[in-house]
C-alpha atoms as a PDB file:
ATOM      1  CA  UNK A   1      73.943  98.273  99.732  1.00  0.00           C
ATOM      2  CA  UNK A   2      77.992  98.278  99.683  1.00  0.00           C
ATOM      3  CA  UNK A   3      79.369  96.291  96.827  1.00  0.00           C
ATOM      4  CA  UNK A   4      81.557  94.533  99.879  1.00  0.00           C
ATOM      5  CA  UNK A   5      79.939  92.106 101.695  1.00  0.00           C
ATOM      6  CA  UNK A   6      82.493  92.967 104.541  1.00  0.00           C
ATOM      7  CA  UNK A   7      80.668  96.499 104.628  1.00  0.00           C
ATOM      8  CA  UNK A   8      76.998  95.152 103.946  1.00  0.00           C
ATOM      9  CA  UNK A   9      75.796  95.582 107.338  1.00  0.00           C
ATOM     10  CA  UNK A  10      72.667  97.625 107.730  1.00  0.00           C
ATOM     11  CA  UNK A  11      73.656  99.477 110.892  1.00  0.00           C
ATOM     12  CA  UNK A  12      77.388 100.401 112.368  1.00  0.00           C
ATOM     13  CA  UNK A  13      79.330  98.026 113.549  1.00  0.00           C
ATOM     14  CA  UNK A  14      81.272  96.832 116.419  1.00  0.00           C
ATOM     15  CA  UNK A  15      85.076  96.054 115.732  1.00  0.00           C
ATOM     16  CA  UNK A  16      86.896  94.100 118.499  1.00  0.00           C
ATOM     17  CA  UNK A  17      90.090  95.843 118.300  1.00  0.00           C
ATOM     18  CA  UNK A  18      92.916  93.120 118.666  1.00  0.00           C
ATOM     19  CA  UNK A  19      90.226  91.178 119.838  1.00  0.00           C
ATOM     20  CA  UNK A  20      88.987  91.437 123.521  1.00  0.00           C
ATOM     21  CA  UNK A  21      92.366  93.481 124.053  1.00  0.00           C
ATOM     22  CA  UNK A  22      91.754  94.827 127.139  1.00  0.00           C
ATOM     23  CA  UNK A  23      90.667  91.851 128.914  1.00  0.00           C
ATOM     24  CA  UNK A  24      92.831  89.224 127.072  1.00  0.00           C
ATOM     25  CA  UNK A  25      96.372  89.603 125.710  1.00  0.00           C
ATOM     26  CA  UNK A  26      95.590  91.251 122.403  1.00  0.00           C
ATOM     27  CA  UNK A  27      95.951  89.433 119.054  1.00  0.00           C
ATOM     28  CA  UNK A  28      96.195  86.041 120.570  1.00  0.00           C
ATOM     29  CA  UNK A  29      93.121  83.509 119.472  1.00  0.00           C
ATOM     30  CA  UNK A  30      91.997  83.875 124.021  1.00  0.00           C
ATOM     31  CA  UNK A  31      91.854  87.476 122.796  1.00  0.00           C
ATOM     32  CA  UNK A  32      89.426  86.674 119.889  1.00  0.00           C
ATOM     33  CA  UNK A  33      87.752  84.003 121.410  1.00  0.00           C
ATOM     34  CA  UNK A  34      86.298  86.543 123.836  1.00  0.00           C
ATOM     35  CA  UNK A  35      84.972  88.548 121.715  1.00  0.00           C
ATOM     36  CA  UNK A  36      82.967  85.861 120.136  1.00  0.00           C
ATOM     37  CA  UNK A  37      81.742  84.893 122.980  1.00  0.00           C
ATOM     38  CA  UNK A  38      80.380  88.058 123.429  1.00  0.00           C
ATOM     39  CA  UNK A  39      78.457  88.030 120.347  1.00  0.00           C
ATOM     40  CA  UNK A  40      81.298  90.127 118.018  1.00  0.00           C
ATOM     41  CA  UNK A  41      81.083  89.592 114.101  1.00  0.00           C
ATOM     42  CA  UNK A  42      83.934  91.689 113.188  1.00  0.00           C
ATOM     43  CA  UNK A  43      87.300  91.409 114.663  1.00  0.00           C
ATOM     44  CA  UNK A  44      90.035  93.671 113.776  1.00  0.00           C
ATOM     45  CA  UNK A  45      94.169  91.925 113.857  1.00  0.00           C
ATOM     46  CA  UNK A  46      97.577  93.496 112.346  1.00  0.00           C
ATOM     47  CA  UNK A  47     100.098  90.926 110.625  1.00  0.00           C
ATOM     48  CA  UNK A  48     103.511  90.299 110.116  1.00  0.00           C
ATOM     49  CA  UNK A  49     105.735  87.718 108.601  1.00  0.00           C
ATOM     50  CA  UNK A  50     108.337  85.625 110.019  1.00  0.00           C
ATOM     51  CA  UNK A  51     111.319  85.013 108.006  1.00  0.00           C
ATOM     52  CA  UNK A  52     109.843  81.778 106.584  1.00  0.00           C
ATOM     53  CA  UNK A  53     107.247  83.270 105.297  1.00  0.00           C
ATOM     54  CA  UNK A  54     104.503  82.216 107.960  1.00  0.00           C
ATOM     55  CA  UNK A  55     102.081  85.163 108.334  1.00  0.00           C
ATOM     56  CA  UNK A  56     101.080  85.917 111.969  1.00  0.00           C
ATOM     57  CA  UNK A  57      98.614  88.040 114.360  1.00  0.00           C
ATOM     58  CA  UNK A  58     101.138  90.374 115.970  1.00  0.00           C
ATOM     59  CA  UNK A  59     101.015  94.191 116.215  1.00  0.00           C
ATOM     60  CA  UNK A  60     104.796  94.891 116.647  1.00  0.00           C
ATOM     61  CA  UNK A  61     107.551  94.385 114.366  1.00  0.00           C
ATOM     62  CA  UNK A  62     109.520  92.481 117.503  1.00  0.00           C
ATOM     63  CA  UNK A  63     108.736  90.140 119.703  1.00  0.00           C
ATOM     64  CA  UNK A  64     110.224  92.762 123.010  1.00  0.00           C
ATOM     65  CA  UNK A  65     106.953  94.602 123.832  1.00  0.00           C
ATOM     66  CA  UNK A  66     104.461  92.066 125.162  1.00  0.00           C
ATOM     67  CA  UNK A  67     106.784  89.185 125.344  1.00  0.00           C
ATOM     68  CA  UNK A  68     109.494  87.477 127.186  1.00  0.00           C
ATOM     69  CA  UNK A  69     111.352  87.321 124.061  1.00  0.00           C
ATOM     70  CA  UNK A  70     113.427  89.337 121.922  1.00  0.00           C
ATOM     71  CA  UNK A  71     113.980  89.990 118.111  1.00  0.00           C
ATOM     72  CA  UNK A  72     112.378  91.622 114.902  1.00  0.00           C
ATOM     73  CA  UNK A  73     110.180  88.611 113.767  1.00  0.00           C
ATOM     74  CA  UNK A  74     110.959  89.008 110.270  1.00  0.00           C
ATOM     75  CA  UNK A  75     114.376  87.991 111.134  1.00  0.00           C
ATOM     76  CA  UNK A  76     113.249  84.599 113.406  1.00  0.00           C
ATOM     77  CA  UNK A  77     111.705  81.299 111.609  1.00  0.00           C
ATOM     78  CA  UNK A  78     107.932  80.203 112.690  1.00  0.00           C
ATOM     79  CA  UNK A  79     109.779  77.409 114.861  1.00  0.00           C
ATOM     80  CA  UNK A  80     111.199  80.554 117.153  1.00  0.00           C
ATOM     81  CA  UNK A  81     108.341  82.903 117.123  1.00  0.00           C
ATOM     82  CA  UNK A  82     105.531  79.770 117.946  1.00  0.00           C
ATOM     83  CA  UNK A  83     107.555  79.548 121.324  1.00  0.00           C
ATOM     84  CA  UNK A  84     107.015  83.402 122.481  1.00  0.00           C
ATOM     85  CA  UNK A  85     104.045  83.670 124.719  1.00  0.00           C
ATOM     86  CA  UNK A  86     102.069  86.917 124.858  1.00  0.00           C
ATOM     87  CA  UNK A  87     102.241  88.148 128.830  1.00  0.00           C
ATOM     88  CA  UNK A  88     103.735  85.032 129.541  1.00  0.00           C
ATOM     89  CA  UNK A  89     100.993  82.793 128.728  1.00  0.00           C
ATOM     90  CA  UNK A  90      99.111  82.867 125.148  1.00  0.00           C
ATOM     91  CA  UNK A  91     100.474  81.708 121.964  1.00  0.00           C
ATOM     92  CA  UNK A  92     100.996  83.826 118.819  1.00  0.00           C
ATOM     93  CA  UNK A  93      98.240  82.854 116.165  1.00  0.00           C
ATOM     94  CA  UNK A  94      99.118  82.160 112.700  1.00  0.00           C
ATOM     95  CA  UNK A  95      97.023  84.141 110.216  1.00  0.00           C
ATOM     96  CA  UNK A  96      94.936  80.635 109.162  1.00  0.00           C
ATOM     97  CA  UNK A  97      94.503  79.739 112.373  1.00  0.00           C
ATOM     98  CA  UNK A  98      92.276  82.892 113.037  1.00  0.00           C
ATOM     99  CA  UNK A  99      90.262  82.443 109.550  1.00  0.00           C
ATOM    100  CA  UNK A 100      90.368  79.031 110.243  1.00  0.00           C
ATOM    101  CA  UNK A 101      88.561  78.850 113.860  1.00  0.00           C
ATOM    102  CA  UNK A 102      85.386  81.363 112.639  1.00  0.00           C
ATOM    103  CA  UNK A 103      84.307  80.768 109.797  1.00  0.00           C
ATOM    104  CA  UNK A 104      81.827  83.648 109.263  1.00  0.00           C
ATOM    105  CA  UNK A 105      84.019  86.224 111.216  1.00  0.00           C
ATOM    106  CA  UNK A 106      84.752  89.381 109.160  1.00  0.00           C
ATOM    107  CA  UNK A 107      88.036  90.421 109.947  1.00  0.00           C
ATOM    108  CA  UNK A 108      90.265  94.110 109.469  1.00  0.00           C
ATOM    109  CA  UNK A 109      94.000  92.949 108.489  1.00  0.00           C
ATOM    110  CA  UNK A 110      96.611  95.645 108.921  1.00  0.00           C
ATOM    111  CA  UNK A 111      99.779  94.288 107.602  1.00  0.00           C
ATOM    112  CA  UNK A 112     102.355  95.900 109.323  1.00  0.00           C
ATOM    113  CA  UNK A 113     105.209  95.334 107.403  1.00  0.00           C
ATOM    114  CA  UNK A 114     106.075  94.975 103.657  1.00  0.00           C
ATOM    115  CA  UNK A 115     107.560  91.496 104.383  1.00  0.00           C
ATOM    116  CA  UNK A 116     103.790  90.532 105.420  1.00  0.00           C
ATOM    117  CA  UNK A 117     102.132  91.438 101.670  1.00  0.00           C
ATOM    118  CA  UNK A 118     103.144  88.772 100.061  1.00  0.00           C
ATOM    119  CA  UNK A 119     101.720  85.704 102.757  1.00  0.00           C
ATOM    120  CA  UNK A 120      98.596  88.164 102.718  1.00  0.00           C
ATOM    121  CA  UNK A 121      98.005  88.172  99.303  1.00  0.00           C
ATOM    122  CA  UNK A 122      98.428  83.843  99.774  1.00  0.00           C
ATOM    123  CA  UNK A 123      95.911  83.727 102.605  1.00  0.00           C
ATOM    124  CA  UNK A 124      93.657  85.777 100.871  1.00  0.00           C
ATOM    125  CA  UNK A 125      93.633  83.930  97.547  1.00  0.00           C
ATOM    126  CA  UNK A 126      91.784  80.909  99.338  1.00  0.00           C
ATOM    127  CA  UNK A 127      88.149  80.848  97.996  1.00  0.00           C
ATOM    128  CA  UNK A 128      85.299  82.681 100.383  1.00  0.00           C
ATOM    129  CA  UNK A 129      88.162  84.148 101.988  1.00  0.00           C
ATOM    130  CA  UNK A 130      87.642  87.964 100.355  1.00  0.00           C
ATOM    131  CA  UNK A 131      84.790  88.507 100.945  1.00  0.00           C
ATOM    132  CA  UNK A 132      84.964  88.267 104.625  1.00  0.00           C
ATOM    133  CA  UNK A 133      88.478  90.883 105.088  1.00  0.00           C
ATOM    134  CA  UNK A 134      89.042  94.722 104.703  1.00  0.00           C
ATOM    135  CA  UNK A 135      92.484  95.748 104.662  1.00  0.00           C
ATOM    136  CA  UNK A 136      93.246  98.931 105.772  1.00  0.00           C
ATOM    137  CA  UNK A 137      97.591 100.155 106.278  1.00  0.00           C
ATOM    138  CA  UNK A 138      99.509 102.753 106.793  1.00  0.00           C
ATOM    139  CA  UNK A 139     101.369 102.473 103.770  1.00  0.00           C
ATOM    140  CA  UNK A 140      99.568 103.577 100.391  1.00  0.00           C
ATOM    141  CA  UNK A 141     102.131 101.374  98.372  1.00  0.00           C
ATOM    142  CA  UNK A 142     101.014  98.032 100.203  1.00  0.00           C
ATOM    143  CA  UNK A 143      97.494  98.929  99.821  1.00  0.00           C
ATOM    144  CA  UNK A 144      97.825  99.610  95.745  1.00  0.00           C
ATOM    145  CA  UNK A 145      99.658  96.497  95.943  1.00  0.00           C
ATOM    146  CA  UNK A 146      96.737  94.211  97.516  1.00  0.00           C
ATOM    147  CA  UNK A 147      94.723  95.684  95.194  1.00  0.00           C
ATOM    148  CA  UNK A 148      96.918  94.900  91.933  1.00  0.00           C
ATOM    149  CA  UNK A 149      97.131  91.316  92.895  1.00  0.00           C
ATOM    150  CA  UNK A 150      93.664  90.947  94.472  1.00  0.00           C
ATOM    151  CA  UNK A 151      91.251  92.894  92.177  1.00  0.00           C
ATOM    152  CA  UNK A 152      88.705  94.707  92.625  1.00  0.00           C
ATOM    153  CA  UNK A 153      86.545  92.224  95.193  1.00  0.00           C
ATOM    154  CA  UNK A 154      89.372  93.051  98.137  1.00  0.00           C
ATOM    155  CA  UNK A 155      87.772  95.733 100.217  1.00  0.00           C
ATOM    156  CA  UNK A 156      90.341  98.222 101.173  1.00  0.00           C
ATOM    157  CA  UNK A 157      90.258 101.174 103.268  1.00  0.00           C
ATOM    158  CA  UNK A 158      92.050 104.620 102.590  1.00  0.00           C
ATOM    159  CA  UNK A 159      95.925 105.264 103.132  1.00  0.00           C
ATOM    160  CA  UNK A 160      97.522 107.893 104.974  1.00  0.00           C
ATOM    161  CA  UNK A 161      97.622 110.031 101.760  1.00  0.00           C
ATOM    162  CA  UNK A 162      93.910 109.817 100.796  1.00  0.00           C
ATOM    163  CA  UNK A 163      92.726 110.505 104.238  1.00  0.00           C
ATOM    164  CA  UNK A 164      94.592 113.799 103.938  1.00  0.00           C
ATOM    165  CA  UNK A 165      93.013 114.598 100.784  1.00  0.00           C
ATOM    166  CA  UNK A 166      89.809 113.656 102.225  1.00  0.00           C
ATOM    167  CA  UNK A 167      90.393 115.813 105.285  1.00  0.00           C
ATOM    168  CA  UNK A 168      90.863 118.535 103.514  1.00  0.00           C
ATOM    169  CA  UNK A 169      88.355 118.216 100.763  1.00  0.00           C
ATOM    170  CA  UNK A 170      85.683 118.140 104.180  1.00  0.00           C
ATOM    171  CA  UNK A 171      86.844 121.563 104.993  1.00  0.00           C
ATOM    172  CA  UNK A 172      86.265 122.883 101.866  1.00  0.00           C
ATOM    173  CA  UNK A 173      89.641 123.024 100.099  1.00  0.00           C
ATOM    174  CA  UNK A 174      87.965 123.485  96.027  1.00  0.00           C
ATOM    175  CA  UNK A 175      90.525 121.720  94.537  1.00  0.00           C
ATOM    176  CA  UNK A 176      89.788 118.314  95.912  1.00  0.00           C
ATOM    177  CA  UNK A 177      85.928 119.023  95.801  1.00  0.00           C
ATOM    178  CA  UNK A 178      85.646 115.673  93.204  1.00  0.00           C
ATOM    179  CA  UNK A 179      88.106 113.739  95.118  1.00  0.00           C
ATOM    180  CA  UNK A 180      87.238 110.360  94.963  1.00  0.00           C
ATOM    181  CA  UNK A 181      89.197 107.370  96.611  1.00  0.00           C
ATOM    182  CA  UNK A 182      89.389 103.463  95.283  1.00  0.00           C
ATOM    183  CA  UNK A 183      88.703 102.724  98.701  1.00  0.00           C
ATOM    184  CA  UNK A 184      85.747 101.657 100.295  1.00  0.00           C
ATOM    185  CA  UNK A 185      85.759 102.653 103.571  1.00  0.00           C
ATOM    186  CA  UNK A 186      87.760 105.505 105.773  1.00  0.00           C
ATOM    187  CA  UNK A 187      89.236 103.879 108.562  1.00  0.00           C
ATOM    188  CA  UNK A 188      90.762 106.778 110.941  1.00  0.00           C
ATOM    189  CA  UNK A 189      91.308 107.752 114.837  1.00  0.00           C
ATOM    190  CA  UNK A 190      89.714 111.372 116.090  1.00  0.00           C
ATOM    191  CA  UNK A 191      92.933 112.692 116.029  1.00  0.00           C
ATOM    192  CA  UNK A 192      96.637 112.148 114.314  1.00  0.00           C
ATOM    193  CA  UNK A 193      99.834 113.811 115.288  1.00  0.00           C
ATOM    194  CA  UNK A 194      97.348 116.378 117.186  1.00  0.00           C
ATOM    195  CA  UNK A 195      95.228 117.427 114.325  1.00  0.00           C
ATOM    196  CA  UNK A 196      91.850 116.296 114.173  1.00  0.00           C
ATOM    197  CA  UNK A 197      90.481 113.994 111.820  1.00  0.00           C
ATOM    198  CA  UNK A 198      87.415 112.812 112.609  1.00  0.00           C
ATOM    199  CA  UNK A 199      84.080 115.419 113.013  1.00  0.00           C
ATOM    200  CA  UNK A 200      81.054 115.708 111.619  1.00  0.00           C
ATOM    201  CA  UNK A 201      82.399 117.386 107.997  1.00  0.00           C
ATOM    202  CA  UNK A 202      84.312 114.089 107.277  1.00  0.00           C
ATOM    203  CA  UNK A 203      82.127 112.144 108.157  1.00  0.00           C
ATOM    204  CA  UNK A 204      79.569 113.716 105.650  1.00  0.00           C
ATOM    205  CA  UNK A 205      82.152 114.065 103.098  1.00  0.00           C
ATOM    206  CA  UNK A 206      83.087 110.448 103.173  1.00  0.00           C
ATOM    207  CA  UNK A 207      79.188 108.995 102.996  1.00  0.00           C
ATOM    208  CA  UNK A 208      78.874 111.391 100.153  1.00  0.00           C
ATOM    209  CA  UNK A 209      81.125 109.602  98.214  1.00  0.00           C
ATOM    210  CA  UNK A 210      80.088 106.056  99.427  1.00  0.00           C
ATOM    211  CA  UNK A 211      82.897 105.385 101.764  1.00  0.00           C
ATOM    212  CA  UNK A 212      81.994 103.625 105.192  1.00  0.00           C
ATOM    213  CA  UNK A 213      83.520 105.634 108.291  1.00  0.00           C
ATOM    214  CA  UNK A 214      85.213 103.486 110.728  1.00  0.00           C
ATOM    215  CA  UNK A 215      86.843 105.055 113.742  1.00  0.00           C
ATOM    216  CA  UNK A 216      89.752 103.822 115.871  1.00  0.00           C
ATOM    217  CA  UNK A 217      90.414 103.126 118.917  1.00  0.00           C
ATOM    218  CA  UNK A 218      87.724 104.356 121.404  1.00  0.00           C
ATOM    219  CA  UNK A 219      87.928 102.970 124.885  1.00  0.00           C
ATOM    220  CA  UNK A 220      85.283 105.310 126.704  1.00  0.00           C
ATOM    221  CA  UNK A 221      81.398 105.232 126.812  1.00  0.00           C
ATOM    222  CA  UNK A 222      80.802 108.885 126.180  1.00  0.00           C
ATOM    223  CA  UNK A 223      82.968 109.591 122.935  1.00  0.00           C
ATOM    224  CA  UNK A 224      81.152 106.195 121.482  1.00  0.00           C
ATOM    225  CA  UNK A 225      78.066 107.540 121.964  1.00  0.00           C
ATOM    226  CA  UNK A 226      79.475 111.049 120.252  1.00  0.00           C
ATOM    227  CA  UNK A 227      80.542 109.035 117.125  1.00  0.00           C
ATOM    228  CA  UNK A 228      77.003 107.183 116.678  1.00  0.00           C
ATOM    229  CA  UNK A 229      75.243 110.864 117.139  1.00  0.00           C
ATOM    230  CA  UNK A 230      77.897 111.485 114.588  1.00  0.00           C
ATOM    231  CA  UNK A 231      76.672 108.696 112.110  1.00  0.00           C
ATOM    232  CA  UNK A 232      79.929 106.915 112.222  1.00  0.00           C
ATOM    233  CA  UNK A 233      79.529 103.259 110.593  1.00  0.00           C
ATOM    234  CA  UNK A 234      81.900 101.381 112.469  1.00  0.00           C
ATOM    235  CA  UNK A 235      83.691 101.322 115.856  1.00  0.00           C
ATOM    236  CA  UNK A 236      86.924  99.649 117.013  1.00  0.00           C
ATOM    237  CA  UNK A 237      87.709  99.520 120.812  1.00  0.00           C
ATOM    238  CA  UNK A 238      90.114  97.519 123.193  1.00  0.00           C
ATOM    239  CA  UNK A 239      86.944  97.597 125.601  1.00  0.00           C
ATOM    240  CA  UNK A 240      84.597  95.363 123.996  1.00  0.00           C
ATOM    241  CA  UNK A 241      82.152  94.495 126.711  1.00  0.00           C
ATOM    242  CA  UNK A 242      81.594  98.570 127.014  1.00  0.00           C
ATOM    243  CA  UNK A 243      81.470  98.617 123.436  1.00  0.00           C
ATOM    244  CA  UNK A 244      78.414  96.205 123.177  1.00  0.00           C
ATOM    245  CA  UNK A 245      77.051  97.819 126.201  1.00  0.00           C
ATOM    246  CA  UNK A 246      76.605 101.313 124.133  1.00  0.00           C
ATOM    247  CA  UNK A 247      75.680  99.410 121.043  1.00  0.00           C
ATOM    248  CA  UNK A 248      72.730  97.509 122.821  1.00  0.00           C
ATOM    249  CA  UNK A 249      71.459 100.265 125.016  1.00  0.00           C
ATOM    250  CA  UNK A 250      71.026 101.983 121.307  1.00  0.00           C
ATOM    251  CA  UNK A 251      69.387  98.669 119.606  1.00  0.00           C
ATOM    252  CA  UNK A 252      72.391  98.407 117.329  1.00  0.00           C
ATOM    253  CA  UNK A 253      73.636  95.245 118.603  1.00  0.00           C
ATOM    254  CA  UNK A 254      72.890  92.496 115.984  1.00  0.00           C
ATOM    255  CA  UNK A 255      70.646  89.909 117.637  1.00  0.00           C
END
């Protein structure tokens, strides 16, 4: 049983990736709400931080991409990024919002930006709110930093640095043969920059040193089904009503 009660499930898990992001505008709370609805328990969002301080559920630095309005958000106030609609039509959630509206949903936080560590580290201070969030970046310096202010009850996944190390250590490289991460869970896609990450070596090597292996972001029916052959413990997809399709033709899907 994982220390985390984030991780504590006794099967892999299904991770709605921005929400219901394929069907609904992704990190909005129509987005979310879907996958509820459709019987998700973990939901996986990225953050940022206006310049006020307000933390939000946004992928993208600016505002450009997937609305009709322009800027770097951690240069607008809360009063100009609340009016941006995602496609046109659905709001930008604050972070409390989303903790606020499901109670028991576990949630993945990447905080995109080091502007957004500081609001996280707020948000996650509220009580019951820990043990219900892993937090999982790109940058190894933000995640050391969660975990200085947070202690040892944040669950974290590994940074880009560790997940090299790991790598490696899978393929046999002796030197990193007692390699052993503060994280609790490897969170990584099949491949980066066109090397491959994810196979059944990693995988092995990760369990072996308690880590949970959570793979990102798999939007087809066939490599899903690869990755639970695999023993994979966690799945995030865009496509979250093929996701729970897979899951429940296997019996994984918690009842």
């Amino acid at each position: 049983m994982s220390a985390f009660p984030y991780l504590d499930a006794p099967h892999p898990v299904a991770i709605a990736h921005r929400g219901s992001a394929a069907a609904y505008p992704e990190n909005t709370m129509a987005a979310f709400q879907d996958a509820v609805d459709l019987g998700y328990r973990y939901v996986e969002t990225d953050v940022h931080a206006t310049r006020d301080g307000v933390l939000v559920a946004f992928h993208d630095d600016r505002l450009d991409r997937v609305t009709g309005h322009t800027g770097r958000i951690s240069e607008l106030d809360w009063a100009e990024v609340s009016r941006a609609k995602v496609h046109g039509r659905e709001a930008i959630p604050r972070f409390d919002e989303l903790l606020a509206a499901w109670p028991d949903l576990k949630i993945n936080i990447d905080p995109k930006s080091d502007d957004a560590v500081r609001p996280l580290i707020k948000a996650l201070e509220r009580p019951g709110t820990l043990a219900r969030v892993c937090v999982g970046s790109f940058s190894g310096r933000r995640l050391a930093g969660l975990r200085a202010a947070l202690g040892p009850d944040l669950c974290t996944s590994m940074g880009p640095e560790d997940v090299l190390r790991l790598r490696l250590a899978s393929i046999g490289l002796p030197m990193l043969s007692s390699f052993q991460p503060v994280a609790a869970a490897a969170q990584v896609p099949l491949r980066h920059f066109g090397l491959p990450v994810l196979d059944g070596r990693f995988v092995r090597a990760a369990q072996a040193r308690g880590l949970k292996v959570h793979v990102w972001t798999i939007n087809d029916g066939h490599t899903i089904a690869r990755l639970l052959d695999l023993g994979v413990d966690g799945i995030m997809s865009d496509e979250t009503a093929l996701l729970k399709a897979v899951f429940t033709g296997r019996g994984l899907w918690p009842s």
